[in-house]
PDB file of N, CA and C in Angstrom:
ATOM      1  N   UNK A   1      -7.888  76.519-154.638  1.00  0.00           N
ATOM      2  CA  UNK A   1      -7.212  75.690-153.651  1.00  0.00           C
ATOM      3  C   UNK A   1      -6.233  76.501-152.800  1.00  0.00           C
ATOM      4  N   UNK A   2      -5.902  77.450-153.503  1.00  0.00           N
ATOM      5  CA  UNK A   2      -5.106  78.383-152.379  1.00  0.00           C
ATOM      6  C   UNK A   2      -5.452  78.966-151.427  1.00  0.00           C
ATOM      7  N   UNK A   3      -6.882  79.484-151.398  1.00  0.00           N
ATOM      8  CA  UNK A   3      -7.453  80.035-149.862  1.00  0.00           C
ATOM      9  C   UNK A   3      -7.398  78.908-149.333  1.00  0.00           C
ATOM     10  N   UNK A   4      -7.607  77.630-149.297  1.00  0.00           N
ATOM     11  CA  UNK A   4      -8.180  76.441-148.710  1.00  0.00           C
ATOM     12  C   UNK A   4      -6.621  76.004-147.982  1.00  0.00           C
ATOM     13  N   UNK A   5      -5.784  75.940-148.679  1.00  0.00           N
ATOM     14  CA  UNK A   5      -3.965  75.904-147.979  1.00  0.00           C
ATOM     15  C   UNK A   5      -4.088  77.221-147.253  1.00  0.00           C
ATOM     16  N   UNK A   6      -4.026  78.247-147.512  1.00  0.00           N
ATOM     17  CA  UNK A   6      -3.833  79.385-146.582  1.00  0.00           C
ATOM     18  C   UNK A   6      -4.582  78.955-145.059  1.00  0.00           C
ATOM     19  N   UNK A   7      -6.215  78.936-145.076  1.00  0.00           N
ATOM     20  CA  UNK A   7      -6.859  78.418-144.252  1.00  0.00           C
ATOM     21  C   UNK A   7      -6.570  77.056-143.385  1.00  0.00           C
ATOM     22  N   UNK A   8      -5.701  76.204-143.969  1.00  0.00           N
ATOM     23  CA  UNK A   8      -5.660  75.209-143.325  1.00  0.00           C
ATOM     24  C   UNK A   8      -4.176  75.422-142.524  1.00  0.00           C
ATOM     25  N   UNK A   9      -3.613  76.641-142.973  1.00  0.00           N
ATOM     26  CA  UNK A   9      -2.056  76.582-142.059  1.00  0.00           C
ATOM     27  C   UNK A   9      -2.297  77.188-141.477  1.00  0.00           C
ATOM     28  N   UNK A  10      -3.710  78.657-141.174  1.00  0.00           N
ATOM     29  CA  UNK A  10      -4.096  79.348-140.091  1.00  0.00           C
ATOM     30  C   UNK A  10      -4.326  78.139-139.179  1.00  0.00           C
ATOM     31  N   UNK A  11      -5.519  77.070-139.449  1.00  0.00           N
ATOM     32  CA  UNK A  11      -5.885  76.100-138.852  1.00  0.00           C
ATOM     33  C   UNK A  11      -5.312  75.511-137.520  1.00  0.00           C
ATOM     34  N   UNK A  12      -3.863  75.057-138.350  1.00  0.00           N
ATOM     35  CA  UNK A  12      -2.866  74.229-138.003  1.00  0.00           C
ATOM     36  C   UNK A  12      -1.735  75.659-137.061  1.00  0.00           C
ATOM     37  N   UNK A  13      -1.823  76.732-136.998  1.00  0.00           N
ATOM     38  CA  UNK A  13      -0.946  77.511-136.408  1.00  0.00           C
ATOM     39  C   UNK A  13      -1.848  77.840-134.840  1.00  0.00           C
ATOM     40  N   UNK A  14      -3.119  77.939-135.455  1.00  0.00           N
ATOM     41  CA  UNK A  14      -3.950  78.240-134.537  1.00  0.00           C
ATOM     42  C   UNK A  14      -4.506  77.115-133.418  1.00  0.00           C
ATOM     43  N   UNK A  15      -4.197  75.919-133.909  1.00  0.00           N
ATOM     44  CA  UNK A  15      -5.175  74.939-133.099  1.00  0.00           C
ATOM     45  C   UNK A  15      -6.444  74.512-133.616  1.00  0.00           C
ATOM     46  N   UNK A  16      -6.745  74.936-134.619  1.00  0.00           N
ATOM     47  CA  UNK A  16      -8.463  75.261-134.572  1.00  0.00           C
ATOM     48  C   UNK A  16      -8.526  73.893-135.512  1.00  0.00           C
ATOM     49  N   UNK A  17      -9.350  72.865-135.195  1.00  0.00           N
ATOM     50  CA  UNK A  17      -9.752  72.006-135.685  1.00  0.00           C
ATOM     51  C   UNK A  17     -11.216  71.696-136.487  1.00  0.00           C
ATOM     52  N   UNK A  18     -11.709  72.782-136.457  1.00  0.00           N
ATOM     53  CA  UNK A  18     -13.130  72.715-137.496  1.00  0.00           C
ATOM     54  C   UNK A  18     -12.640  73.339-138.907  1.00  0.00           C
ATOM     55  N   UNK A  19     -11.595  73.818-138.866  1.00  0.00           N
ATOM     56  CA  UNK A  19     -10.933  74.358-140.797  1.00  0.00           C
ATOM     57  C   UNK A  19     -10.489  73.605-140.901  1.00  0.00           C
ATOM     58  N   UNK A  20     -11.301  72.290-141.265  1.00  0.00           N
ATOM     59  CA  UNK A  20     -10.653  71.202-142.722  1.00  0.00           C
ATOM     60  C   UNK A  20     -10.683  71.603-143.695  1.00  0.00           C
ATOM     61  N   UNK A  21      -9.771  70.949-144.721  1.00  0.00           N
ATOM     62  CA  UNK A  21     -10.355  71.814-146.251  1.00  0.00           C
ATOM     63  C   UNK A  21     -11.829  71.578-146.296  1.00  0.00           C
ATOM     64  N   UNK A  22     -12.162  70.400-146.254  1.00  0.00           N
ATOM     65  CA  UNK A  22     -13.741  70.141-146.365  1.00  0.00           C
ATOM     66  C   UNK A  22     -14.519  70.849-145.900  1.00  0.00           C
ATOM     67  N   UNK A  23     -14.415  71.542-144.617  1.00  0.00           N
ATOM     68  CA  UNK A  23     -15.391  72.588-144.306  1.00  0.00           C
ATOM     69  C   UNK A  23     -14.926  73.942-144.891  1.00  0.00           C
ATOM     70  N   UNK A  24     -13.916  74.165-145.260  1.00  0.00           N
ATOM     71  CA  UNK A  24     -13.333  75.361-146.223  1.00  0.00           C
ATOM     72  C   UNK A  24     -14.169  75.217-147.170  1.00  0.00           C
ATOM     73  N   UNK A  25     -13.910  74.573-147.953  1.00  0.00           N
ATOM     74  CA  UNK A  25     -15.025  73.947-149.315  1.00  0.00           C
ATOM     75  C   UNK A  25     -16.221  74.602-149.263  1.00  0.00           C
ATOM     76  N   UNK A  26     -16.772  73.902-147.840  1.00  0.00           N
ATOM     77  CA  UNK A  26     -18.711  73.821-147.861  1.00  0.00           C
ATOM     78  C   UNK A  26     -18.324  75.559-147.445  1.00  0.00           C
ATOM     79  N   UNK A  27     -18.028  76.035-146.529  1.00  0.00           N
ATOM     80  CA  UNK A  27     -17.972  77.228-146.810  1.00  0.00           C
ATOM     81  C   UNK A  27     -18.180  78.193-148.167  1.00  0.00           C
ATOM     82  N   UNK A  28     -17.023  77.658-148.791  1.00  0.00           N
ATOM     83  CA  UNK A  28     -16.937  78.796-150.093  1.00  0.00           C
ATOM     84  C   UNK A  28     -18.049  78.154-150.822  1.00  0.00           C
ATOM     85  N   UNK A  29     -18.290  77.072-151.198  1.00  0.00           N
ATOM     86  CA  UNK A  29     -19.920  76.696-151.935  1.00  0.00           C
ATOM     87  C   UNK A  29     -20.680  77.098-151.553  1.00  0.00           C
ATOM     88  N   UNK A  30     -21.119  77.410-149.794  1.00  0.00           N
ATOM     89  CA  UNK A  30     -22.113  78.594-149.086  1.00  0.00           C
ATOM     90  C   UNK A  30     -22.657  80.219-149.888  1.00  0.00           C
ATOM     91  N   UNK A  31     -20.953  80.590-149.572  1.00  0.00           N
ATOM     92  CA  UNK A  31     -20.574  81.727-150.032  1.00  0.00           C
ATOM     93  C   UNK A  31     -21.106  82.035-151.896  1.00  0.00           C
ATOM     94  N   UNK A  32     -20.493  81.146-152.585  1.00  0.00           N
ATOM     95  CA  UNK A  32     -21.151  81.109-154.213  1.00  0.00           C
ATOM     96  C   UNK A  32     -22.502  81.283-154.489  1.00  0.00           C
ATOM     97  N   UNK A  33     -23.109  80.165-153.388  1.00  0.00           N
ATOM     98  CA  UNK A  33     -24.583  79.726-153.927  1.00  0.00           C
ATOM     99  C   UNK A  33     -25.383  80.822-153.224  1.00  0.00           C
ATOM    100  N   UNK A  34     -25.292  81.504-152.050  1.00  0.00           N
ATOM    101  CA  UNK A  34     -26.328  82.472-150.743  1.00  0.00           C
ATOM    102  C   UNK A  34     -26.050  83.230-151.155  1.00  0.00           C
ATOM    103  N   UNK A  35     -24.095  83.488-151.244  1.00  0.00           N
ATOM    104  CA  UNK A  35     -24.024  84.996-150.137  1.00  0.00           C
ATOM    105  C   UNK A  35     -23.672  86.074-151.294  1.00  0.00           C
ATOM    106  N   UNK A  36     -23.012  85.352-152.885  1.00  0.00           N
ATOM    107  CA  UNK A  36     -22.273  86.823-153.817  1.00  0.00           C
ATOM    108  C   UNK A  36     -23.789  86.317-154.370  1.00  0.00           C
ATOM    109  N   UNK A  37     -24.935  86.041-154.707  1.00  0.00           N
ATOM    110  CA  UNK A  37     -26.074  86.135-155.909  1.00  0.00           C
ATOM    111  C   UNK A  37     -26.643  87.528-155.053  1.00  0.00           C
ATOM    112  N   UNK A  38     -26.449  87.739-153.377  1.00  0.00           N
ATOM    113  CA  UNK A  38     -27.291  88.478-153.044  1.00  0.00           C
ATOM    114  C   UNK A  38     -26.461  90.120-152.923  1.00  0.00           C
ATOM    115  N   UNK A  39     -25.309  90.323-152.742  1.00  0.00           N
ATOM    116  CA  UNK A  39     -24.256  91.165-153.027  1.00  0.00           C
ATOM    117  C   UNK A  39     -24.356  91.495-154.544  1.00  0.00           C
ATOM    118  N   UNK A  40     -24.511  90.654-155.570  1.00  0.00           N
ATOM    119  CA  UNK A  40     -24.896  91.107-156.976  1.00  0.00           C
ATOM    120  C   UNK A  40     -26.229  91.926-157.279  1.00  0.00           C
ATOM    121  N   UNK A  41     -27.186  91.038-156.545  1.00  0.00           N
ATOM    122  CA  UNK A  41     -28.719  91.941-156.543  1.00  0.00           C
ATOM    123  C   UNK A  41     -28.605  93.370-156.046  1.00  0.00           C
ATOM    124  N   UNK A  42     -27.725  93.448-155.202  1.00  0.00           N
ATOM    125  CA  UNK A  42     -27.854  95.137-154.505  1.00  0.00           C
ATOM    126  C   UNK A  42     -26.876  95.723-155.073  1.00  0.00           C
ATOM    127  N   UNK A  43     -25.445  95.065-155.779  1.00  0.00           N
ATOM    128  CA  UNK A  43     -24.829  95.871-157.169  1.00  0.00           C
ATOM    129  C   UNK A  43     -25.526  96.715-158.099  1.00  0.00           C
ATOM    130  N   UNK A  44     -26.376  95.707-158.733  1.00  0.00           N
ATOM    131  CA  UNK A  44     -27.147  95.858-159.707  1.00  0.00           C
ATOM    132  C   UNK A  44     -28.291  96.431-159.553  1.00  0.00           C
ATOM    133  N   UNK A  45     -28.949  96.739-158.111  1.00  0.00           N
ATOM    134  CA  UNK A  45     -29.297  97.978-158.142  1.00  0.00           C
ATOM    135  C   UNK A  45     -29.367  99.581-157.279  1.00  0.00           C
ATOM    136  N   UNK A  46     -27.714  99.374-157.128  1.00  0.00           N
ATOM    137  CA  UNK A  46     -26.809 100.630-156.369  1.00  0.00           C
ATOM    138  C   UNK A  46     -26.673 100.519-155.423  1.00  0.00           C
ATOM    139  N   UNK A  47     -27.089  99.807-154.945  1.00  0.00           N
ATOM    140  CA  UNK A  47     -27.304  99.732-153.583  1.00  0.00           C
ATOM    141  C   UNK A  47     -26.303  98.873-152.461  1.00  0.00           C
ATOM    142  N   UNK A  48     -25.126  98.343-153.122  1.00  0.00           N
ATOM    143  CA  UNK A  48     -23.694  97.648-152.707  1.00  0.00           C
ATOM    144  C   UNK A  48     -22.729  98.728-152.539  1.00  0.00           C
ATOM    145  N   UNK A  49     -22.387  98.889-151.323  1.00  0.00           N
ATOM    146  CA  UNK A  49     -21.341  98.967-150.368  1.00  0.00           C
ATOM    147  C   UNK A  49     -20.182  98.353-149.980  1.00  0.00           C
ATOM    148  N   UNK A  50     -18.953  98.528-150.722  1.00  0.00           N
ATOM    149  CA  UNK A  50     -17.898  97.332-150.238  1.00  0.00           C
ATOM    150  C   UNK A  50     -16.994  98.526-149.569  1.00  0.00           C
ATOM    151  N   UNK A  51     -16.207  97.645-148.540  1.00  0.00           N
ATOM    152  CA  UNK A  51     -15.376  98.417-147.870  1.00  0.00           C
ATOM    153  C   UNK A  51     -13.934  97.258-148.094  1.00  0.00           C
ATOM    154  N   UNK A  52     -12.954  98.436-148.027  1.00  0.00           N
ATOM    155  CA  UNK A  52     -11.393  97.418-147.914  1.00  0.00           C
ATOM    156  C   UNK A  52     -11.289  96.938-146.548  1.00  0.00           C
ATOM    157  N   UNK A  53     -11.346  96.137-146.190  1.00  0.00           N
ATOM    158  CA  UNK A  53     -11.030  95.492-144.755  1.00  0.00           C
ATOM    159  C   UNK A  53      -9.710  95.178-144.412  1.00  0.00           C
ATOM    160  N   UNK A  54      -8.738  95.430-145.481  1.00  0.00           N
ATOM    161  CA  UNK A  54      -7.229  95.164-145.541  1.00  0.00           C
ATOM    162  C   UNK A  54      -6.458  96.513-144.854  1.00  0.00           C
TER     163      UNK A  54
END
């Protein structure tokens, strides 16, 4: 729930009215179910690349 508050005070600082929590949500359920099973497959076989973006 804390990315989802973080995201929603960018939201609210920014104007931006499509970051409800609810679409925060369907996002990160996106993210769980697509996007880390396929980042694990190329872990697991060497082939993952992460970079610090910070």
């Amino acid at each position: 729930d804390l990315i989802v508050e973080r995201i929603a005070g960018r939201a609210a600082a920014e104007g931006r009215v499509d970051d409800t929590p609810e679409t925060v949500r369907a996002r990160l359920r996106v993210y769980a179910e697509q996007t880390a099973p396929v980042a694990d497959h190329f872990a697991a076989i060497g082939k993952l690349v992460t970079v610090d973006g910070v």
